[in-house]
PDB file of N, CA and C in Angstrom:
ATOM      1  N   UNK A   1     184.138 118.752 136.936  1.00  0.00           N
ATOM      2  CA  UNK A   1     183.770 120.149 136.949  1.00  0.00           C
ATOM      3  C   UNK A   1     183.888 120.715 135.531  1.00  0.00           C
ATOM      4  N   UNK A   2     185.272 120.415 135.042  1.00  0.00           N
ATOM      5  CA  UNK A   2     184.911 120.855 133.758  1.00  0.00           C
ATOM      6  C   UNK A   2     184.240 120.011 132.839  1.00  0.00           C
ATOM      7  N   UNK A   3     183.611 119.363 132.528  1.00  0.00           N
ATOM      8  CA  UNK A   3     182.464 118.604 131.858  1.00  0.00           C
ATOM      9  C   UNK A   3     181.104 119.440 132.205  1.00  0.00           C
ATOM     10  N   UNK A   4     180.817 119.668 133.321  1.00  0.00           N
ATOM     11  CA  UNK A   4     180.002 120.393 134.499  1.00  0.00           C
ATOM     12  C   UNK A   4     179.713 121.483 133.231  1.00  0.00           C
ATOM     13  N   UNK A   5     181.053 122.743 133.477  1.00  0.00           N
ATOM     14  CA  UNK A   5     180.819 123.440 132.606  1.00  0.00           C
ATOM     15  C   UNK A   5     180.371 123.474 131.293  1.00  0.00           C
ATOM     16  N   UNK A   6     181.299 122.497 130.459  1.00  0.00           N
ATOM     17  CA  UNK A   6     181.065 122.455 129.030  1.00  0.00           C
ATOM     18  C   UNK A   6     179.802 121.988 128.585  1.00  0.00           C
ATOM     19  N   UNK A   7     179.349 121.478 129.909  1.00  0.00           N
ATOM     20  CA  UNK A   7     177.321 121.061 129.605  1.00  0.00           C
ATOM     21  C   UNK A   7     176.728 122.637 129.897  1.00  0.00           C
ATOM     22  N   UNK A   8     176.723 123.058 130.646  1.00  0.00           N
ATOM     23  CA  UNK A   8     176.165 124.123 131.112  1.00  0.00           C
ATOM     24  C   UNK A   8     176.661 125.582 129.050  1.00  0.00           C
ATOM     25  N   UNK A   9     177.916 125.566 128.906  1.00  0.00           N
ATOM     26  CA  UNK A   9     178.023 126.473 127.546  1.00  0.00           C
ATOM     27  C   UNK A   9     176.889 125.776 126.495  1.00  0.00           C
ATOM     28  N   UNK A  10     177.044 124.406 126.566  1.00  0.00           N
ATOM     29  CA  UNK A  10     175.548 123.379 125.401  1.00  0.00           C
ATOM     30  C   UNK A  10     174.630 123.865 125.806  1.00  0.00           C
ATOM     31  N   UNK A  11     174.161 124.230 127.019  1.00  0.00           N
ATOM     32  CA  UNK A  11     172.607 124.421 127.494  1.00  0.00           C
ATOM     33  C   UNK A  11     172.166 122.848 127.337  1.00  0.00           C
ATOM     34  N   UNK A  12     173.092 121.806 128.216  1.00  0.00           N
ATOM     35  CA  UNK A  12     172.770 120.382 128.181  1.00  0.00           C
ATOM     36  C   UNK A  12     172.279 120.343 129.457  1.00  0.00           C
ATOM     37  N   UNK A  13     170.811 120.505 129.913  1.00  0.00           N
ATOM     38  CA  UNK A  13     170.046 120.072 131.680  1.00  0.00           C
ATOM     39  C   UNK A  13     170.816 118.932 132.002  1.00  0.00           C
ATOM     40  N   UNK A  14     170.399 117.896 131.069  1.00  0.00           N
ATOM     41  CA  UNK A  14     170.524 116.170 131.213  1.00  0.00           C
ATOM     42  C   UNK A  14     172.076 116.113 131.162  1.00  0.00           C
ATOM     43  N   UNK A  15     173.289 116.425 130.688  1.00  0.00           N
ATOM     44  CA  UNK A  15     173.968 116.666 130.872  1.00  0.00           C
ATOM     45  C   UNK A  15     174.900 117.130 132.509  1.00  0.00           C
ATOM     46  N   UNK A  16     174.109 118.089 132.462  1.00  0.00           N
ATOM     47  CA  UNK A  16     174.470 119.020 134.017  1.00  0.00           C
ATOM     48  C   UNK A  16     174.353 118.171 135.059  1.00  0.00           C
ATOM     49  N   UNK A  17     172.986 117.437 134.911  1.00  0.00           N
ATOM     50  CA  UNK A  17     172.718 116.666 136.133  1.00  0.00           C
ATOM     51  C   UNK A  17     173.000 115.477 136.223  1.00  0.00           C
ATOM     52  N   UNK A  18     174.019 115.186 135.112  1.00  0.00           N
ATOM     53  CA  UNK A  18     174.470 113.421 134.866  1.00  0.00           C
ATOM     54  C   UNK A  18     175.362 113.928 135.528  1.00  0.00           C
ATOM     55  N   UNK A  19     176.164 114.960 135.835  1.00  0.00           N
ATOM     56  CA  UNK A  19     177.984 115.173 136.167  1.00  0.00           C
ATOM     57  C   UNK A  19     177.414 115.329 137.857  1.00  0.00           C
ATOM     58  N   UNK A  20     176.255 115.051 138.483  1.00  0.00           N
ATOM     59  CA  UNK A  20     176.195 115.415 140.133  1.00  0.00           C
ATOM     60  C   UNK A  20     176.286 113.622 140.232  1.00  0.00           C
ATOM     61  N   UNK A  21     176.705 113.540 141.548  1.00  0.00           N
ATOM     62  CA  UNK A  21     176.271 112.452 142.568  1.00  0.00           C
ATOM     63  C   UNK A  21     175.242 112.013 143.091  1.00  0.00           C
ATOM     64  N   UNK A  22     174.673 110.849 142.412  1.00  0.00           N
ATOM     65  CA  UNK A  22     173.279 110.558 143.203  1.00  0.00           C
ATOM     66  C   UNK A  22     173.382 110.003 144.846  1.00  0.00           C
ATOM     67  N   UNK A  23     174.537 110.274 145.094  1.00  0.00           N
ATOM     68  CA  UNK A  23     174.677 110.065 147.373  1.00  0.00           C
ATOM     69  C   UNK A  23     173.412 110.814 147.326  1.00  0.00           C
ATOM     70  N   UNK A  24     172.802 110.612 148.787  1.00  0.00           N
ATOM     71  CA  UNK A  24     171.736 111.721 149.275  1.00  0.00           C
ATOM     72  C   UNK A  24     172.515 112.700 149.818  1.00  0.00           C
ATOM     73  N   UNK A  25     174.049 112.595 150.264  1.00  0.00           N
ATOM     74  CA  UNK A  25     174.663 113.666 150.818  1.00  0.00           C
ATOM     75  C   UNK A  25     175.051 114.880 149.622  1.00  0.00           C
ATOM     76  N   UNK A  26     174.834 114.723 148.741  1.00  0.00           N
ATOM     77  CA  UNK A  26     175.569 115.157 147.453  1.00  0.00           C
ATOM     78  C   UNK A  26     174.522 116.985 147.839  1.00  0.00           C
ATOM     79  N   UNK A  27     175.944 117.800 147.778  1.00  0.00           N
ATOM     80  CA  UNK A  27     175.620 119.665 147.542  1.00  0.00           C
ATOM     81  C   UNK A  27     175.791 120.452 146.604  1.00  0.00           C
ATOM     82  N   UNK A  28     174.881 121.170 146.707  1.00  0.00           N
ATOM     83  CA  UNK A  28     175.422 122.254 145.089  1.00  0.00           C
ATOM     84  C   UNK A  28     174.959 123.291 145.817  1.00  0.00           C
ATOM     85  N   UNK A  29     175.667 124.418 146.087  1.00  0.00           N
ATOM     86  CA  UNK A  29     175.618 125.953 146.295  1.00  0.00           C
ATOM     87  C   UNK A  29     176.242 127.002 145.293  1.00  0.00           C
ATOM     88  N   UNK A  30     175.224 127.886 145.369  1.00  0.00           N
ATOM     89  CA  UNK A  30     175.251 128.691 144.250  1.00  0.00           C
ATOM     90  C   UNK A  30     175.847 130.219 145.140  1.00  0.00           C
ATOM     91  N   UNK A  31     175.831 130.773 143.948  1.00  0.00           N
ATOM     92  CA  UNK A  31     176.474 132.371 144.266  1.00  0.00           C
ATOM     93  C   UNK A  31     175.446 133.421 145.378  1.00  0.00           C
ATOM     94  N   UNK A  32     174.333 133.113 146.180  1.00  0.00           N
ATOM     95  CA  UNK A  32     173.029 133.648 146.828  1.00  0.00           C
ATOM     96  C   UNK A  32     173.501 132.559 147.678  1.00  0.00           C
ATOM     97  N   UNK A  33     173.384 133.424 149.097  1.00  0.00           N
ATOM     98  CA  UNK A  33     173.168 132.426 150.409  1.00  0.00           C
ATOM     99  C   UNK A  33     172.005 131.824 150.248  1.00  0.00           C
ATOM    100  N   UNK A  34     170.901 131.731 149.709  1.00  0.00           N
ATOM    101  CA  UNK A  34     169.942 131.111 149.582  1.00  0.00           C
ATOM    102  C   UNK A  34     169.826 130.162 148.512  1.00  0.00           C
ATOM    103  N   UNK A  35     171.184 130.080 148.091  1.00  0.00           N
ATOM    104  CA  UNK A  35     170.889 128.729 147.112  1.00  0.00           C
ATOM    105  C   UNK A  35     172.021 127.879 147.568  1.00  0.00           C
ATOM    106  N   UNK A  36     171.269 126.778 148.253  1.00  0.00           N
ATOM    107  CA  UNK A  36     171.517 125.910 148.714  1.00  0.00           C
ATOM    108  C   UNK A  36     170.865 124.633 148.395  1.00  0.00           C
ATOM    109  N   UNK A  37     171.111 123.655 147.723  1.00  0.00           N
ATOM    110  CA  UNK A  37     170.183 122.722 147.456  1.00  0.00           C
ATOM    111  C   UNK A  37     171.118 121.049 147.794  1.00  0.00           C
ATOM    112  N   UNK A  38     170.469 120.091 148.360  1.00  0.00           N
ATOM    113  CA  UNK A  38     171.017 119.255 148.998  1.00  0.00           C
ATOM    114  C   UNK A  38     169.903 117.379 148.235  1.00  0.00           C
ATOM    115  N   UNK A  39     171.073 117.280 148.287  1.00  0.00           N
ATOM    116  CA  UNK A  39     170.318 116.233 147.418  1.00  0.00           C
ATOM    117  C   UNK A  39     170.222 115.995 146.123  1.00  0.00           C
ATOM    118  N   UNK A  40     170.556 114.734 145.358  1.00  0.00           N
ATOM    119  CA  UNK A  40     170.294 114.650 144.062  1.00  0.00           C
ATOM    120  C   UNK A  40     168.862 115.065 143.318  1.00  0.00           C
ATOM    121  N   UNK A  41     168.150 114.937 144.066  1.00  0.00           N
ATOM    122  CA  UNK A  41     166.945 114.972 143.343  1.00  0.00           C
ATOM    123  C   UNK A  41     166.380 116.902 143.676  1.00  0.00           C
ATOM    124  N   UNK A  42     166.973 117.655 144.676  1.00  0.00           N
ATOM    125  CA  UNK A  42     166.826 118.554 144.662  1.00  0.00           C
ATOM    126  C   UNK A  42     167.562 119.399 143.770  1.00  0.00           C
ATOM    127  N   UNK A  43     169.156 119.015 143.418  1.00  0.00           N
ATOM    128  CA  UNK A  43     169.919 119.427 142.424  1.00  0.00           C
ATOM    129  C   UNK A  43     169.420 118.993 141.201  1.00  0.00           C
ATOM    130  N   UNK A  44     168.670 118.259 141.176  1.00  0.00           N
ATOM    131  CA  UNK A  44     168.695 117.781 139.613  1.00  0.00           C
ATOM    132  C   UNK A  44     167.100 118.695 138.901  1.00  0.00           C
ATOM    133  N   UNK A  45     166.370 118.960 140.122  1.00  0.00           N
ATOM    134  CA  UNK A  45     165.203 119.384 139.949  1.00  0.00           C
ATOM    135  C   UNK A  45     166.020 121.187 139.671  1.00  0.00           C
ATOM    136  N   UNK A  46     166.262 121.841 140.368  1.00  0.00           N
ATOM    137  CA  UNK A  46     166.793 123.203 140.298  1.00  0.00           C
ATOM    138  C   UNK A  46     167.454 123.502 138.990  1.00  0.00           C
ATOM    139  N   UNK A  47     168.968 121.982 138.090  1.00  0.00           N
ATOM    140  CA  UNK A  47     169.452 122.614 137.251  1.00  0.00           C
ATOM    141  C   UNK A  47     168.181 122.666 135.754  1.00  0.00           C
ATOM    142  N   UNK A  48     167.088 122.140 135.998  1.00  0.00           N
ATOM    143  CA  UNK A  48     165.811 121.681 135.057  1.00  0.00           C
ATOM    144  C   UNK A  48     165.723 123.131 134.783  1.00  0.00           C
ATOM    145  N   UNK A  49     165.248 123.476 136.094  1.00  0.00           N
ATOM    146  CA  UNK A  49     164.639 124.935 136.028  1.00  0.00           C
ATOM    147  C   UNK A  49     165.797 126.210 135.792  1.00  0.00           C
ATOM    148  N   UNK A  50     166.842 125.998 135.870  1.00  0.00           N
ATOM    149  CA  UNK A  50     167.710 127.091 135.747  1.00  0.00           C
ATOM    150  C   UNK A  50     167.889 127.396 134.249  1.00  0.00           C
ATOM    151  N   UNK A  51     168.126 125.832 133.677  1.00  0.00           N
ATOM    152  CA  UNK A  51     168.267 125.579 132.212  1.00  0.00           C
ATOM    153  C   UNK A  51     166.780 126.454 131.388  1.00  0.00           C
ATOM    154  N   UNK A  52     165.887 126.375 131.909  1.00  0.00           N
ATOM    155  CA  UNK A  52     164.630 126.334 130.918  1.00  0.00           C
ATOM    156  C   UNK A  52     164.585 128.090 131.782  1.00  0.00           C
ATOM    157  N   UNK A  53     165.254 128.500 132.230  1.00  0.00           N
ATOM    158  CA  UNK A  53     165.302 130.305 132.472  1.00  0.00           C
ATOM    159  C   UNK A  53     166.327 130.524 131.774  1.00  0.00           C
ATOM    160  N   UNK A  54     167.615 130.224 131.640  1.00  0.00           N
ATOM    161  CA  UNK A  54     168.427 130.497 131.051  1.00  0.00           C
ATOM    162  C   UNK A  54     168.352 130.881 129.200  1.00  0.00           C
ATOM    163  N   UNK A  55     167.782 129.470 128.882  1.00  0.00           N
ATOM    164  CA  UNK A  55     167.274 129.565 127.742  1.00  0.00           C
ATOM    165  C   UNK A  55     166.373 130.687 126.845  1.00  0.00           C
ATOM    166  N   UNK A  56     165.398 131.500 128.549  1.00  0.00           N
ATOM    167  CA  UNK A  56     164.368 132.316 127.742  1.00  0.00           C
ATOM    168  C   UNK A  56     165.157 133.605 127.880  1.00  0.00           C
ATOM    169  N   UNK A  57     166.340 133.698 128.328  1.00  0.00           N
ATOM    170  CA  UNK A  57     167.785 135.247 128.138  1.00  0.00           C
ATOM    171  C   UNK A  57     168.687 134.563 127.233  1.00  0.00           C
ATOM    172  N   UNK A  58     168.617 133.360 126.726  1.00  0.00           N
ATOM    173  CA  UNK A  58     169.740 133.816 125.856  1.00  0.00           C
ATOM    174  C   UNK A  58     171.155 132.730 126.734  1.00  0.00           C
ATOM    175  N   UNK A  59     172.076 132.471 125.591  1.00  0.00           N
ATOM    176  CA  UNK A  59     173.248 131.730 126.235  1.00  0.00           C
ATOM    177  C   UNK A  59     174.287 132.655 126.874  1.00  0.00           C
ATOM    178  N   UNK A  60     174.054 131.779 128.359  1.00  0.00           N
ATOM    179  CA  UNK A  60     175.204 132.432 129.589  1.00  0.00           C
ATOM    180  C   UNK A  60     176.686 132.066 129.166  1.00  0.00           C
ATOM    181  N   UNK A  61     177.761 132.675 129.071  1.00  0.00           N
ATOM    182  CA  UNK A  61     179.264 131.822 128.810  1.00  0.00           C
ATOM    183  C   UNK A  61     179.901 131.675 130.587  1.00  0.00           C
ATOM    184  N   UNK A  62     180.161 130.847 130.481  1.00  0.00           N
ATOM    185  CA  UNK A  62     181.419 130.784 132.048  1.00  0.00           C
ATOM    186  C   UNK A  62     182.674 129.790 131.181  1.00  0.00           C
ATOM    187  N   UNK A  63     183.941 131.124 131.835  1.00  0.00           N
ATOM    188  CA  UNK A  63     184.805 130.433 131.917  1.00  0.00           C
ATOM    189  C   UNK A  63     185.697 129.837 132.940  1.00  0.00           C
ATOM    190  N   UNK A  64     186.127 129.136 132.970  1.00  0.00           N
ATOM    191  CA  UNK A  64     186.647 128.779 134.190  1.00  0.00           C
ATOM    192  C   UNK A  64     187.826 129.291 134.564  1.00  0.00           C
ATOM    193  N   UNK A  65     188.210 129.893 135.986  1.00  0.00           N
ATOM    194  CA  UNK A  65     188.912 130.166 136.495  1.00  0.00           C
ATOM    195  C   UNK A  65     190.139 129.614 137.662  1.00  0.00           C
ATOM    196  N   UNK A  66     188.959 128.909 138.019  1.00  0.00           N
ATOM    197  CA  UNK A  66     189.806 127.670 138.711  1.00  0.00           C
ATOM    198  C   UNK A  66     189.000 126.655 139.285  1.00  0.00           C
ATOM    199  N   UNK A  67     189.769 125.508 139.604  1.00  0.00           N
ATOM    200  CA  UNK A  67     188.959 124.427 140.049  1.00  0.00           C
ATOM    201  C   UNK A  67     190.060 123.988 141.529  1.00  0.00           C
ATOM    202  N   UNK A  68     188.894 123.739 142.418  1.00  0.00           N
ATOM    203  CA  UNK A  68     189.876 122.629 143.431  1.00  0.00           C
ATOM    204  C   UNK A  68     188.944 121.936 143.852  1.00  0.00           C
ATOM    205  N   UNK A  69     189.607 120.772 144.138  1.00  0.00           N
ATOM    206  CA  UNK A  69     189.254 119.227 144.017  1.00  0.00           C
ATOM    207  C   UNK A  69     190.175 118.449 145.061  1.00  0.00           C
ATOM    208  N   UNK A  70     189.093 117.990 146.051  1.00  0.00           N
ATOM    209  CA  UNK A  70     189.948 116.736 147.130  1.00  0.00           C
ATOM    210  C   UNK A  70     189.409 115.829 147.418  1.00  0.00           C
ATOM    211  N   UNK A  71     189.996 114.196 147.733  1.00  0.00           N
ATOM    212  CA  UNK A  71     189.175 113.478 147.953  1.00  0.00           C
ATOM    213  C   UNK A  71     190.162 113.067 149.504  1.00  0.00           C
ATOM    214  N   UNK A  72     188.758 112.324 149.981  1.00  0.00           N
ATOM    215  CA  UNK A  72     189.591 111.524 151.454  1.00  0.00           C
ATOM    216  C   UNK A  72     188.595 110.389 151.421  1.00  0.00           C
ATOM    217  N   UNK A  73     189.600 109.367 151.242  1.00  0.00           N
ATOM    218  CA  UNK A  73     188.760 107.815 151.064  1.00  0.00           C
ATOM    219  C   UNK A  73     187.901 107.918 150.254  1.00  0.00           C
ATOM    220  N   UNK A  74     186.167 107.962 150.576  1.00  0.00           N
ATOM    221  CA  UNK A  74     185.604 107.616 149.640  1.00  0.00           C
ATOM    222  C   UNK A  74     184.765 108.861 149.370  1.00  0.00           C
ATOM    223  N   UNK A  75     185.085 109.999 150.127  1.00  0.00           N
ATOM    224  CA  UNK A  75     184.627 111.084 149.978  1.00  0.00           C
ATOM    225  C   UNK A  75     185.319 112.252 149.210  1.00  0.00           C
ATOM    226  N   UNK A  76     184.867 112.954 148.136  1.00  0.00           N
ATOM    227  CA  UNK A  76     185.008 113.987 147.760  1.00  0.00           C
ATOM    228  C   UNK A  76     185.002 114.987 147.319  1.00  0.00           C
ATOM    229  N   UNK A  77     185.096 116.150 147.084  1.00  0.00           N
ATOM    230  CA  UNK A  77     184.352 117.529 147.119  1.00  0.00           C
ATOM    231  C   UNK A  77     185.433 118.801 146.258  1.00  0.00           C
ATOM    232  N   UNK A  78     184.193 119.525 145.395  1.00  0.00           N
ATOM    233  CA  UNK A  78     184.715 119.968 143.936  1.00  0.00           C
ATOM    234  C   UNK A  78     184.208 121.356 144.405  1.00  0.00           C
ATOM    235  N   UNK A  79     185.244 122.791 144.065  1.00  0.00           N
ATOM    236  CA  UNK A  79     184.674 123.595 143.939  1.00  0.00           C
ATOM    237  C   UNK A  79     185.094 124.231 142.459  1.00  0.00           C
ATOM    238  N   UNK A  80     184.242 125.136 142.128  1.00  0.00           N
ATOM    239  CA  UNK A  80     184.899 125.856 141.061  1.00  0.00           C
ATOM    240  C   UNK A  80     184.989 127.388 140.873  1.00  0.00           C
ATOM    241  N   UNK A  81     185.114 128.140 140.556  1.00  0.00           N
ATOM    242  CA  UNK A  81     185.245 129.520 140.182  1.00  0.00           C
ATOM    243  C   UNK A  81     185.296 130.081 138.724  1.00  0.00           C
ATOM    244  N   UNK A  82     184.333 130.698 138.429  1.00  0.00           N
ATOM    245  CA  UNK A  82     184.179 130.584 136.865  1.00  0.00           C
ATOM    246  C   UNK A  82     183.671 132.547 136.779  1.00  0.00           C
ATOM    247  N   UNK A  83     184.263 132.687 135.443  1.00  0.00           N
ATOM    248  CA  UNK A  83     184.186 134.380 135.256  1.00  0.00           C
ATOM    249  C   UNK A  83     183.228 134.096 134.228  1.00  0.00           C
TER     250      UNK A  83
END
């Protein structure tokens, strides 16, 4: 997660989307009930486009606020909270 971030302060896409899971189960939800995207190739397609909007406002900062992180066997799941 924090790598996650410190790609996202670079404005690194290729970056962003190296730190997801290529499982097909793999989630990324955003701050909008409607962003929901499921799948590597749907996450990886969305952070393309977020990056290349982001870029035409200017650099976003997030800092992080907190992270939690659990695994069970071979499964596991990251959230974060960032100001």
């Amino acid at each position: 997660m924090e790598r996650m971030f410190r790609n996202w302060d670079a404005l690194d896409a290729n970056g962003m989307v190296d730190a997801f899971s290529r499982h097909a189960g793999s989630l990324a939800i955003g701050t909008d009930p409607d962003e929901w995207w499921e799948g590597f190739e749907a996450i990886s397609a969305m952070w393309r486009v977020q990056f290349q909007e982001i870029q035409s406002v200017g650099k976003l900062r997030c800092d992080i606020e907190k992270i939690v992180a659990w695994k069970e066997g071979t499964v596991g799941w990251i959230s974060g909270r960032v100001i």
